[in-house]
Protein backbone atom coordinates (compact mmCIF):
# COMPACT_ATOMS: atom_id res chain seq x y z
CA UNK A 1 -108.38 -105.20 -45.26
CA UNK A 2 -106.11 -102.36 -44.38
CA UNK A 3 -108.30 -99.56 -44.45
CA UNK A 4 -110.89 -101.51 -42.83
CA UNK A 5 -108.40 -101.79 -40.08
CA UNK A 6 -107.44 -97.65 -40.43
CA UNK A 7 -111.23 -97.20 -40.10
CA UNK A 8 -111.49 -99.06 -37.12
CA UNK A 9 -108.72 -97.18 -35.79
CA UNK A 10 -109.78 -93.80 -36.27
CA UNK A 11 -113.36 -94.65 -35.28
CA UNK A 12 -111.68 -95.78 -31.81
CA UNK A 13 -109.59 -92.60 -31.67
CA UNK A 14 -113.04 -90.44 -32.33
CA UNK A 15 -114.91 -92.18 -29.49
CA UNK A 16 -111.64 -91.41 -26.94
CA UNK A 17 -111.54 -88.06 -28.21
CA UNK A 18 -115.25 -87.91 -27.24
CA UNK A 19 -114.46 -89.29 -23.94
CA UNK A 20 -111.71 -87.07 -23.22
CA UNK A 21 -113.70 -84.04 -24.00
CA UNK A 22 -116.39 -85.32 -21.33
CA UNK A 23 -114.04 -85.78 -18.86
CA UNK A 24 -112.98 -82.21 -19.29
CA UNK A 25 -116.09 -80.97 -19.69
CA UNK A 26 -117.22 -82.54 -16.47
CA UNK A 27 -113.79 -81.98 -14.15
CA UNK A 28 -114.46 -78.27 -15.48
CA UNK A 29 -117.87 -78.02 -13.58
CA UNK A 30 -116.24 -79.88 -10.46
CA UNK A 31 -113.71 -77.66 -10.12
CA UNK A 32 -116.01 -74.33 -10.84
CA UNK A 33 -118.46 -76.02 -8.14
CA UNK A 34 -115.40 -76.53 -5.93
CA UNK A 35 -114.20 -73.00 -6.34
CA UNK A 36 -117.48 -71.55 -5.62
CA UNK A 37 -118.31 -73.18 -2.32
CA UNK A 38 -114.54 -73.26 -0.84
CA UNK A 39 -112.39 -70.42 -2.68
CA UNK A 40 -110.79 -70.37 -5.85
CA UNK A 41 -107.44 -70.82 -4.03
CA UNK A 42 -108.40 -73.71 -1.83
CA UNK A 43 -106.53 -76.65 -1.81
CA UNK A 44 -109.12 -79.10 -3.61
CA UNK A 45 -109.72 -76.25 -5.87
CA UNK A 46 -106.23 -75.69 -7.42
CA UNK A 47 -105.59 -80.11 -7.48
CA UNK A 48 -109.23 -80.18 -9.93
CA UNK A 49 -107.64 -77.41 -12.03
CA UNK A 50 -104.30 -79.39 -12.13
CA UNK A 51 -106.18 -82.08 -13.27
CA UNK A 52 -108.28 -80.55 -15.75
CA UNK A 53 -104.71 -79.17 -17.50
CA UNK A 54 -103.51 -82.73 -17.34
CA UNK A 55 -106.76 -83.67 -19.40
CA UNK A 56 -106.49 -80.74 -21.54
CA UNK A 57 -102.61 -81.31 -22.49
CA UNK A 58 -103.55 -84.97 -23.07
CA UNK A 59 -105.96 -83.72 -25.75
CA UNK A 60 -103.85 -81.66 -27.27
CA UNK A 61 -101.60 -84.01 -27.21
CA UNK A 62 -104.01 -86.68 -29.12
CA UNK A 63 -104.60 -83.81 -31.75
CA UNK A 64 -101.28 -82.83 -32.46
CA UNK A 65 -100.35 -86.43 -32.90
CA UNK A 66 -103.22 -87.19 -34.88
């Protein structure tokens, strides 16, 4: 029962994994579309790319821990 249970678990940490990597993946191409149509030091342009660390640091995070 217990590594059915450890299974489960790491099959649910895979699948957030794989939807943290989308989500970085896809703020990546906002904020490239953002920097190419307003400036790379635009306002909108520099909050995506604070977001897109936050996701990347919460990876890491998730890795290290892991």
């Amino acid at each position: 029962m217990v590594k059915t249970e450890q299974v489960n678990i790491l099959q649910h940490t895979d699948v957030l994994q794989r939807e943290l990597l989308n989500q970085i993946e896809n703020m990546k191409q906002k904020m490239i579309k953002i920097g190419l149509n307003k400036g790379f030091n635009h306002r909108e342009t520099i909050k995506a790319s604070t977001e897109l660390d936050q996701l990347i640091y919460n990876y890491q995070i998730r890795n290290f821990i892991k």
